[in-house]
PDB file of N, CA and C in Angstrom:
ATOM      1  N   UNK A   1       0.825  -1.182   0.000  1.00  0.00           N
ATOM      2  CA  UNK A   1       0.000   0.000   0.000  1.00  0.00           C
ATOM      3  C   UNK A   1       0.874   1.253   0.000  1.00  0.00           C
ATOM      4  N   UNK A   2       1.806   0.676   0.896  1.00  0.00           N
ATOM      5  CA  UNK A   2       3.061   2.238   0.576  1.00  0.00           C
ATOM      6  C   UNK A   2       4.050   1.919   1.536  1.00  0.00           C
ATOM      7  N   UNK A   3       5.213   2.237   0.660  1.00  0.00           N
ATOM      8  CA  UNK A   3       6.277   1.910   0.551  1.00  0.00           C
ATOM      9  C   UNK A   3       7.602   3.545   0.793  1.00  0.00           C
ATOM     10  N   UNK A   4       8.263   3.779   2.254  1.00  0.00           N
ATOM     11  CA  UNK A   4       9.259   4.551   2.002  1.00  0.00           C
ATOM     12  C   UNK A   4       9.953   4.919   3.354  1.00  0.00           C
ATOM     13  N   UNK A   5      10.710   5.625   3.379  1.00  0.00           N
ATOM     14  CA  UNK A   5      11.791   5.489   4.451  1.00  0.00           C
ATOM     15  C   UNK A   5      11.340   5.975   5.470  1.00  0.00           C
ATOM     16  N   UNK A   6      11.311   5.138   6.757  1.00  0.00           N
ATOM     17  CA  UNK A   6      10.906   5.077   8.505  1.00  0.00           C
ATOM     18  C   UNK A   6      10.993   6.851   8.058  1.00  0.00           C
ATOM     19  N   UNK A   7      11.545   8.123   8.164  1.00  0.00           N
ATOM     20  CA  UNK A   7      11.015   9.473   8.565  1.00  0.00           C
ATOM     21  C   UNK A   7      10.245  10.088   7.339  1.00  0.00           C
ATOM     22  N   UNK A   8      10.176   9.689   5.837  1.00  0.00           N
ATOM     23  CA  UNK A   8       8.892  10.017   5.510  1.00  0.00           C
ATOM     24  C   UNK A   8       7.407   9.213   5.518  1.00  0.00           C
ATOM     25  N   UNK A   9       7.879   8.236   6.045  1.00  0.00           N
ATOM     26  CA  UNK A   9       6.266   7.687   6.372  1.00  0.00           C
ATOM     27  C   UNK A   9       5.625   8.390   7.325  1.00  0.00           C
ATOM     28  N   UNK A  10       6.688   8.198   8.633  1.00  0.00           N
ATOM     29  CA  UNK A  10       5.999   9.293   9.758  1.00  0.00           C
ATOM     30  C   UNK A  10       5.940  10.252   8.747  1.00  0.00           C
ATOM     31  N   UNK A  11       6.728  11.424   8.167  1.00  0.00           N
ATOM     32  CA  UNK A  11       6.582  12.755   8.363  1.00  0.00           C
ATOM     33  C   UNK A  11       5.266  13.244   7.020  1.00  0.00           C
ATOM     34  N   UNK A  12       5.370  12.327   5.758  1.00  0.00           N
ATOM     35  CA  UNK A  12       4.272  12.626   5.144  1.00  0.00           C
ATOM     36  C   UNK A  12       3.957  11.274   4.557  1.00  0.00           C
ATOM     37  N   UNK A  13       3.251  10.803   5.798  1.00  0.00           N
ATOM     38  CA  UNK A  13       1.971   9.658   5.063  1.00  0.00           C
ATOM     39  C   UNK A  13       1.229   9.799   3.576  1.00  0.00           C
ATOM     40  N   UNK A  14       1.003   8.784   2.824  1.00  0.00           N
ATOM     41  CA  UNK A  14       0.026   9.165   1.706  1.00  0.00           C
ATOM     42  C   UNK A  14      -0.900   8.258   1.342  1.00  0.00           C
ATOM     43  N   UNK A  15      -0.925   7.101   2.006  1.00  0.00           N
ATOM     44  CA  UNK A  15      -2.479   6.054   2.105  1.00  0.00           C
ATOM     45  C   UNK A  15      -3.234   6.535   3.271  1.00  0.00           C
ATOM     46  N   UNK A  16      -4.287   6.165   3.056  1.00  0.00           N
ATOM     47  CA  UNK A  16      -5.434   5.916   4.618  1.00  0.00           C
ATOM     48  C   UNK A  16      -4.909   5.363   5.242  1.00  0.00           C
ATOM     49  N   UNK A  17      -4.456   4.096   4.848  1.00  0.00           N
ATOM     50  CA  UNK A  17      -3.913   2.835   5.976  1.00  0.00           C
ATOM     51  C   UNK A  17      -2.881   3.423   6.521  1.00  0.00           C
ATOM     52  N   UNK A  18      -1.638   3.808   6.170  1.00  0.00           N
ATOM     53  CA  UNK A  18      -0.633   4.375   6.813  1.00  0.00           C
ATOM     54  C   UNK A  18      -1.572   5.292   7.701  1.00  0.00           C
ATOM     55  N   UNK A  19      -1.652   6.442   7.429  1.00  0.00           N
ATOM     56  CA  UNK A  19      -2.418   7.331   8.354  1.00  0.00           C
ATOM     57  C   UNK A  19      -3.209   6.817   9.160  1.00  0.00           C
ATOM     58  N   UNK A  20      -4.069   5.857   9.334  1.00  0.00           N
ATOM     59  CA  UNK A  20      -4.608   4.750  10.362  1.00  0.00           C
ATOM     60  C   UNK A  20      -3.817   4.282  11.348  1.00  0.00           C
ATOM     61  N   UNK A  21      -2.504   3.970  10.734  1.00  0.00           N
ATOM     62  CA  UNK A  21      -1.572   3.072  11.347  1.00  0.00           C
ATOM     63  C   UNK A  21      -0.991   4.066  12.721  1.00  0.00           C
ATOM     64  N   UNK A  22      -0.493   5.066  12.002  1.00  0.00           N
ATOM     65  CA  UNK A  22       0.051   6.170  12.902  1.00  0.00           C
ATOM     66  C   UNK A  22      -1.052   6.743  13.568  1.00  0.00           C
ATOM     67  N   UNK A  23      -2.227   6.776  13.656  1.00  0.00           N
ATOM     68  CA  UNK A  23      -2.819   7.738  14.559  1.00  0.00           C
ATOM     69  C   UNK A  23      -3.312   6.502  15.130  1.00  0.00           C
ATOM     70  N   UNK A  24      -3.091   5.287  15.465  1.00  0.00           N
ATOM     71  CA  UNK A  24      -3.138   4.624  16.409  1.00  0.00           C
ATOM     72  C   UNK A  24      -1.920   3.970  17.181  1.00  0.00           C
ATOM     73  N   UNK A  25      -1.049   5.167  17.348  1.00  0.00           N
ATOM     74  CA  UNK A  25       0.126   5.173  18.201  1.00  0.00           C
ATOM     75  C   UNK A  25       0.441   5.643  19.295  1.00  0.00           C
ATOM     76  N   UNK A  26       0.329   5.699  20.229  1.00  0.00           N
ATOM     77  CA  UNK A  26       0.258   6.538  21.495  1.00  0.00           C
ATOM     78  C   UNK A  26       1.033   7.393  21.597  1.00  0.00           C
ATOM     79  N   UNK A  27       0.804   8.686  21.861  1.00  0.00           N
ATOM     80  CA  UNK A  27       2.076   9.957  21.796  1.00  0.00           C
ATOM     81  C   UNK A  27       2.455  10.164  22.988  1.00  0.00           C
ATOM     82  N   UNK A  28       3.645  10.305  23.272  1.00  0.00           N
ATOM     83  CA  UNK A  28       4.276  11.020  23.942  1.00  0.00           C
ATOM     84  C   UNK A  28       3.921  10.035  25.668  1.00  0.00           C
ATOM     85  N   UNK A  29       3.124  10.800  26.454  1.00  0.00           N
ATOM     86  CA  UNK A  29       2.797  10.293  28.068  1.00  0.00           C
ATOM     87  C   UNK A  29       1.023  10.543  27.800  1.00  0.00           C
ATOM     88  N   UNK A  30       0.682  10.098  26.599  1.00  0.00           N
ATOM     89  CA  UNK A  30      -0.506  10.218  26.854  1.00  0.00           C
ATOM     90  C   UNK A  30      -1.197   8.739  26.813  1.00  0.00           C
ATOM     91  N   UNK A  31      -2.113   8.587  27.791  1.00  0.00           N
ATOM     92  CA  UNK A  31      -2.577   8.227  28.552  1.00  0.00           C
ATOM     93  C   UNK A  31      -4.223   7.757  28.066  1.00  0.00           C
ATOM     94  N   UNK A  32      -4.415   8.095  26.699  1.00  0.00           N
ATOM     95  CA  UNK A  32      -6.000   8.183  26.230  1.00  0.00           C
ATOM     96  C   UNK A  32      -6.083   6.652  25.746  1.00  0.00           C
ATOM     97  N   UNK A  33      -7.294   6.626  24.844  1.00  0.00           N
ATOM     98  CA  UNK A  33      -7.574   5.525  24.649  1.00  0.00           C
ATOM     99  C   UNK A  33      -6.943   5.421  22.874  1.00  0.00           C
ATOM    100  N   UNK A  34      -6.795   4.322  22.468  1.00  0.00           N
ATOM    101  CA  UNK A  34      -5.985   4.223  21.110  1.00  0.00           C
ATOM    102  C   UNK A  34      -7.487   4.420  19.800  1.00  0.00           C
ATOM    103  N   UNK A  35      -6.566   4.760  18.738  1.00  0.00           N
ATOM    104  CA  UNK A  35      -7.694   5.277  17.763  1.00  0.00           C
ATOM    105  C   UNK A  35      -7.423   3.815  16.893  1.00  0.00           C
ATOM    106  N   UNK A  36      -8.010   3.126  16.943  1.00  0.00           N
ATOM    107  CA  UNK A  36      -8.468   1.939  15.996  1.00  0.00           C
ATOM    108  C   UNK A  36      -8.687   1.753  14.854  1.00  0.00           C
ATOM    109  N   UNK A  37      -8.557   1.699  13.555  1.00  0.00           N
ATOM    110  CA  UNK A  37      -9.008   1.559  12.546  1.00  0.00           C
ATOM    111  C   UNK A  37     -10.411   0.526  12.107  1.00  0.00           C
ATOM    112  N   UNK A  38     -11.390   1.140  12.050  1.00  0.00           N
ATOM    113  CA  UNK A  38     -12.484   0.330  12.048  1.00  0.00           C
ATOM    114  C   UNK A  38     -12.659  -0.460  11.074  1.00  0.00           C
ATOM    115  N   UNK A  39     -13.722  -1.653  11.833  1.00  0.00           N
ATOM    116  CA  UNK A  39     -13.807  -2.786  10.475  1.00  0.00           C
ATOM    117  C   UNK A  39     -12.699  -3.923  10.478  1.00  0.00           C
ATOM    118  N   UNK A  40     -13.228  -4.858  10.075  1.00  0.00           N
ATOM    119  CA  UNK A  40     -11.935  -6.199   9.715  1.00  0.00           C
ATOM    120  C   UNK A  40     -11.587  -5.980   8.993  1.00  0.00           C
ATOM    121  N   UNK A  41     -10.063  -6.851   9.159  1.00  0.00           N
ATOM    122  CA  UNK A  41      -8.956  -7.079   7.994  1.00  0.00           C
ATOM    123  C   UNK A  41      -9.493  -8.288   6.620  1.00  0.00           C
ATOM    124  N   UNK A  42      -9.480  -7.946   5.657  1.00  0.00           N
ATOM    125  CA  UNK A  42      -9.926  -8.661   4.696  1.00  0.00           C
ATOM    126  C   UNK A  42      -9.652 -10.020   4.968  1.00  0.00           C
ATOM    127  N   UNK A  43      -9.917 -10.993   4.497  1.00  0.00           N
ATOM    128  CA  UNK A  43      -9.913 -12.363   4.061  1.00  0.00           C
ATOM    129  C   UNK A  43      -8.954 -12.812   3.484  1.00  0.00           C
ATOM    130  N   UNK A  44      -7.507 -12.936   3.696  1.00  0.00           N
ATOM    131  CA  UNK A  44      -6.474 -13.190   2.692  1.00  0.00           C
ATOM    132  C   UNK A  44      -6.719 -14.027   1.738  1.00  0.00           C
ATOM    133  N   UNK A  45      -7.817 -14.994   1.374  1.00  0.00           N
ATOM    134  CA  UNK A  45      -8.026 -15.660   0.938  1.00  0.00           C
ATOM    135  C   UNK A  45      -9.200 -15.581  -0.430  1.00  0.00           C
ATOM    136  N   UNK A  46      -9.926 -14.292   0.706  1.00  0.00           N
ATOM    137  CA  UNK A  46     -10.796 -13.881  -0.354  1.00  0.00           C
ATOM    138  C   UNK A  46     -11.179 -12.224  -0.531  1.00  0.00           C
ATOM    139  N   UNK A  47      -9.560 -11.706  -0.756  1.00  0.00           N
ATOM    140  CA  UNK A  47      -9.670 -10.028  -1.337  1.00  0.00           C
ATOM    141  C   UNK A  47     -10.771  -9.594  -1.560  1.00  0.00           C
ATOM    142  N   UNK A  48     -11.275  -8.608  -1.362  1.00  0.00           N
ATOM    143  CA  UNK A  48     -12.036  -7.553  -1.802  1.00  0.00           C
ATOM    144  C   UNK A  48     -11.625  -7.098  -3.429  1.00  0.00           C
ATOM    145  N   UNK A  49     -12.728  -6.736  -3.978  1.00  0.00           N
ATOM    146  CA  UNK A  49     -12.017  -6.131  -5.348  1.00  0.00           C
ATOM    147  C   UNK A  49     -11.315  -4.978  -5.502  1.00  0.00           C
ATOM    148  N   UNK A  50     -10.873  -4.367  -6.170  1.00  0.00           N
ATOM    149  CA  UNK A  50      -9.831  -3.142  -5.864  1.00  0.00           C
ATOM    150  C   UNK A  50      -8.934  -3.486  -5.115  1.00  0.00           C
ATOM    151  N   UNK A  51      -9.149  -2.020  -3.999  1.00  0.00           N
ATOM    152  CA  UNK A  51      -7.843  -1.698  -3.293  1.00  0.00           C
ATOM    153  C   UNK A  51      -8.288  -2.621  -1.846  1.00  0.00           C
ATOM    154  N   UNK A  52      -7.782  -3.434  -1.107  1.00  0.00           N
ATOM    155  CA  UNK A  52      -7.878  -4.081  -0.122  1.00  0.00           C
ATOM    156  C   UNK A  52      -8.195  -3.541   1.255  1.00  0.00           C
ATOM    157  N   UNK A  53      -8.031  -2.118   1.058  1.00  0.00           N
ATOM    158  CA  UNK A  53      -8.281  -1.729   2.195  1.00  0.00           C
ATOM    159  C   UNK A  53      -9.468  -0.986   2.115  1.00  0.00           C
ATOM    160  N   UNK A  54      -9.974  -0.345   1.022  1.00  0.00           N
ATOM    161  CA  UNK A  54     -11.605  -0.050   0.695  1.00  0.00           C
ATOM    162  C   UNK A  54     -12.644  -0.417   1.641  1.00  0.00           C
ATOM    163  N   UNK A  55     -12.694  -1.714   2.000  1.00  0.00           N
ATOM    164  CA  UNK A  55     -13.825  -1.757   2.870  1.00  0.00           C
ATOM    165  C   UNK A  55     -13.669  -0.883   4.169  1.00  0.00           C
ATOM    166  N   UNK A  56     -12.830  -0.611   4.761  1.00  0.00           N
ATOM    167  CA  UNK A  56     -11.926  -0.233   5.956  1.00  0.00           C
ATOM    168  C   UNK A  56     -11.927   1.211   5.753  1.00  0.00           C
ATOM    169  N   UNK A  57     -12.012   1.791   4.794  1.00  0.00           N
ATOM    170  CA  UNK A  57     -11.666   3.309   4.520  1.00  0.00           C
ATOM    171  C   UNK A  57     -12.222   3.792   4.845  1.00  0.00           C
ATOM    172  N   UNK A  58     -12.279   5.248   5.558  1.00  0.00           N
ATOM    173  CA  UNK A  58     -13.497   6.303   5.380  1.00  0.00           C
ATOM    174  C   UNK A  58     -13.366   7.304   4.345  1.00  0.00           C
ATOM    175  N   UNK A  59     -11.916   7.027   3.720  1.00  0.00           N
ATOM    176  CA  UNK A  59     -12.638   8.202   2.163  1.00  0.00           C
ATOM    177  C   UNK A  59     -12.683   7.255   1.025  1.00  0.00           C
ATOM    178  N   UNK A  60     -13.277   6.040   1.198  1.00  0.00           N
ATOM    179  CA  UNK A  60     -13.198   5.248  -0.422  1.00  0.00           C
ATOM    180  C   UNK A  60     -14.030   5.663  -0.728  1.00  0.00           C
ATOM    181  N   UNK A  61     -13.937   5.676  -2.401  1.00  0.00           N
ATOM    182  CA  UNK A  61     -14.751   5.932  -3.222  1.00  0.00           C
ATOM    183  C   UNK A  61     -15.264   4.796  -4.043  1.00  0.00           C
ATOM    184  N   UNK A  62     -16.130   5.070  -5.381  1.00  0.00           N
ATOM    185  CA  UNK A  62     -16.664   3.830  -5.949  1.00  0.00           C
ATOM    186  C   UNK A  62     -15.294   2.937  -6.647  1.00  0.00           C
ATOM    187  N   UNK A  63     -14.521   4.123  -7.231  1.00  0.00           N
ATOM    188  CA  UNK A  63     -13.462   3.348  -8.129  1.00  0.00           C
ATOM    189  C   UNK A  63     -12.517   2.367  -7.258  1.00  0.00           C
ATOM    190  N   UNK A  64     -12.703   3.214  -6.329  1.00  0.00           N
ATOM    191  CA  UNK A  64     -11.432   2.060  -4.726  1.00  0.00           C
ATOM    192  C   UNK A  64     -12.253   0.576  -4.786  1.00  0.00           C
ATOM    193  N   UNK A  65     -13.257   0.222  -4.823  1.00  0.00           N
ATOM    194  CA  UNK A  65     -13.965  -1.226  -4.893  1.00  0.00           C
ATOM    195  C   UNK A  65     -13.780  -1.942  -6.139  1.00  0.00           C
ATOM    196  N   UNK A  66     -13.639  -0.923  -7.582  1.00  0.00           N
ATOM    197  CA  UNK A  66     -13.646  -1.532  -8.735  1.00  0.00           C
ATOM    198  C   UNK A  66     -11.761  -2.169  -9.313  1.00  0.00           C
ATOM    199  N   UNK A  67     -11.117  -0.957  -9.058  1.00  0.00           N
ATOM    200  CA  UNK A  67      -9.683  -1.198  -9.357  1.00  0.00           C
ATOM    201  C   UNK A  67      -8.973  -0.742  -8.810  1.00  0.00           C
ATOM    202  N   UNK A  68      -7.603  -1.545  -8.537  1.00  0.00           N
ATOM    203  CA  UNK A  68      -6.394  -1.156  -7.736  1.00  0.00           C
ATOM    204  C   UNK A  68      -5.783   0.332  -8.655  1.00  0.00           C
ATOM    205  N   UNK A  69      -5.163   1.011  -8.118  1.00  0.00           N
ATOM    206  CA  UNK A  69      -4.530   2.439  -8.502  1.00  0.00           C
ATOM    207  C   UNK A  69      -3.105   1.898  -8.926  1.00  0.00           C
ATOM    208  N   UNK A  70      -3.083   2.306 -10.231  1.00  0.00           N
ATOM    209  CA  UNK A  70      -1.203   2.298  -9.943  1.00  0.00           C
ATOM    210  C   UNK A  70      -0.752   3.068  -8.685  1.00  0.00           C
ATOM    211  N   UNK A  71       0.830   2.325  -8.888  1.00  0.00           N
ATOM    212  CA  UNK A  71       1.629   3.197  -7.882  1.00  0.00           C
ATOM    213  C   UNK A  71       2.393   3.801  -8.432  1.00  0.00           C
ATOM    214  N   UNK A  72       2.134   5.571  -7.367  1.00  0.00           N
ATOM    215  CA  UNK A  72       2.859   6.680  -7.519  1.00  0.00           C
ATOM    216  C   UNK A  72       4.099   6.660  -6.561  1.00  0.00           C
ATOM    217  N   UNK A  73       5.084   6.955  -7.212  1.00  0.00           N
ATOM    218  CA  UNK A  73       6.469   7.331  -6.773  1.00  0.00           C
ATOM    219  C   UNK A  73       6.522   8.620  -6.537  1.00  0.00           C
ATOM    220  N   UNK A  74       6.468   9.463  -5.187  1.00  0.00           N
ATOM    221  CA  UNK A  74       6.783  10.785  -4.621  1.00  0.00           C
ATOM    222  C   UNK A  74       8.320  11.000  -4.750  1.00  0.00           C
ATOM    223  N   UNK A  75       8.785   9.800  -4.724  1.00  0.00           N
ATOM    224  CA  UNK A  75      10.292  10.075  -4.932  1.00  0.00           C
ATOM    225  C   UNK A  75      11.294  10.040  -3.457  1.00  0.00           C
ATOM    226  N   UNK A  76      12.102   9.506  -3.566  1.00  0.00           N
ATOM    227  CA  UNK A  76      12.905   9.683  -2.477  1.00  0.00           C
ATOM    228  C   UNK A  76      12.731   7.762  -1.933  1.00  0.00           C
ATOM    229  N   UNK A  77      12.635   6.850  -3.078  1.00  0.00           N
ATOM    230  CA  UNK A  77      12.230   5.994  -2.600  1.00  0.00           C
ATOM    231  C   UNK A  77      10.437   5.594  -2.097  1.00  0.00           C
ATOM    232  N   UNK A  78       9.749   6.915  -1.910  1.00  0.00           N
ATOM    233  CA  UNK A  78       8.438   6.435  -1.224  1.00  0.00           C
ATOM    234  C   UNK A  78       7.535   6.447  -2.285  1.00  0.00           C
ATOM    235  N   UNK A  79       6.907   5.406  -2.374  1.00  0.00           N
ATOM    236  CA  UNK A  79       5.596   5.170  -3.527  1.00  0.00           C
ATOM    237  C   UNK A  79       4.504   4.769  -2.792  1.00  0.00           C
ATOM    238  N   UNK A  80       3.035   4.292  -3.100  1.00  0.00           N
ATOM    239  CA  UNK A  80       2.144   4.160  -2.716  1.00  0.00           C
ATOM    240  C   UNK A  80       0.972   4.298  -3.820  1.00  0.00           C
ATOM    241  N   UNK A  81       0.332   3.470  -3.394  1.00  0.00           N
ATOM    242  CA  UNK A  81      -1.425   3.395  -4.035  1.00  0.00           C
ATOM    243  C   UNK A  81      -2.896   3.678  -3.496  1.00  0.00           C
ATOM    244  N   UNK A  82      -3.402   4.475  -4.623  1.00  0.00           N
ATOM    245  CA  UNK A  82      -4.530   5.029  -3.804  1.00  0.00           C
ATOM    246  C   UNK A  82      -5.202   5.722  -4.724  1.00  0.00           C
ATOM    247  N   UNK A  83      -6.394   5.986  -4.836  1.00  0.00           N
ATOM    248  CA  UNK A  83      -7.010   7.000  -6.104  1.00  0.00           C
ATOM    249  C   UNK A  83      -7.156   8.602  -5.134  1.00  0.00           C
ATOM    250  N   UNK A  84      -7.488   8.293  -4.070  1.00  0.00           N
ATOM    251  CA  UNK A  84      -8.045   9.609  -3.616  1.00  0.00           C
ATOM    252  C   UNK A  84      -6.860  10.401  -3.379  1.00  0.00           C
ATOM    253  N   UNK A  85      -5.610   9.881  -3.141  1.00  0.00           N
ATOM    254  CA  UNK A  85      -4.260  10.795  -3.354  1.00  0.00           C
ATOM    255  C   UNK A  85      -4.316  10.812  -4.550  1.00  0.00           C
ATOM    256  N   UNK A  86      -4.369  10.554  -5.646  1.00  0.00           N
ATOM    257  CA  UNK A  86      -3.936  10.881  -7.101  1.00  0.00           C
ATOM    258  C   UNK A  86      -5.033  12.047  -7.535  1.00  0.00           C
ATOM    259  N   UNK A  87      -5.955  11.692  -7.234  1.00  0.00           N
ATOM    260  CA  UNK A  87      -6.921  12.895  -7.008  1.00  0.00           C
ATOM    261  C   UNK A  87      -7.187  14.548  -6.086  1.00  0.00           C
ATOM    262  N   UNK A  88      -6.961  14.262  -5.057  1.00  0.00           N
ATOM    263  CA  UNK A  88      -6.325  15.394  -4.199  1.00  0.00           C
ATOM    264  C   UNK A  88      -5.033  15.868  -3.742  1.00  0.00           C
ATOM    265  N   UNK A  89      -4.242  15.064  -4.295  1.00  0.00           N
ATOM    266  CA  UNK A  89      -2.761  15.342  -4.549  1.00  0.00           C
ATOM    267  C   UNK A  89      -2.343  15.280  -2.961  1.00  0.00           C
ATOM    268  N   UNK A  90      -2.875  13.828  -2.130  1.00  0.00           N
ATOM    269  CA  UNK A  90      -2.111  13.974  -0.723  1.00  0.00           C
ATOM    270  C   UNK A  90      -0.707  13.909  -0.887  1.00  0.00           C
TER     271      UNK A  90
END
């Protein structure tokens, strides 16, 4: 889903899932409750169509269910797939 070096993943995420991943990390001495990514993990067995994490998303769209996105290279090594970044230019 995306692919690039431990300080630009932290510093600029560009899937949902990444961004899921990290805001269910506990910061610093805090003490709250963890932010979860809702919904199950697909079926390894039996993918979803498209992008795999679609069901799971809160910004998929129709095309995220129909087909996987190529992957974009930001460069610096970090690539990733996704329509709604290719579209809003995350």
């Amino acid at each position: 889903v995306e692919s690039a070096t431990v300080e630009d993943l932290f510093n600029d995420p560009r899937h949902p899932y990444t961004i899921g991943l990290l805001m269910s990390l506990p910061q610093g001495k805090w003490h709250g409750e963890l932010k979860a990514i809702e919904g199950q993990p697909p079926d390894l067995y039996e993918l979803p169509r498209g992008c795999a994490f679609n069901p799971r998303c809160k910004w998929a769209m129709r095309i995220c269910g129909k087909r996987i996105p190529m992957v974009s290279n930001v460069g610096n090594n970090h690539e990733y797939t996704c329509w709604l970044a290719k579209l809003e230019g995350l």
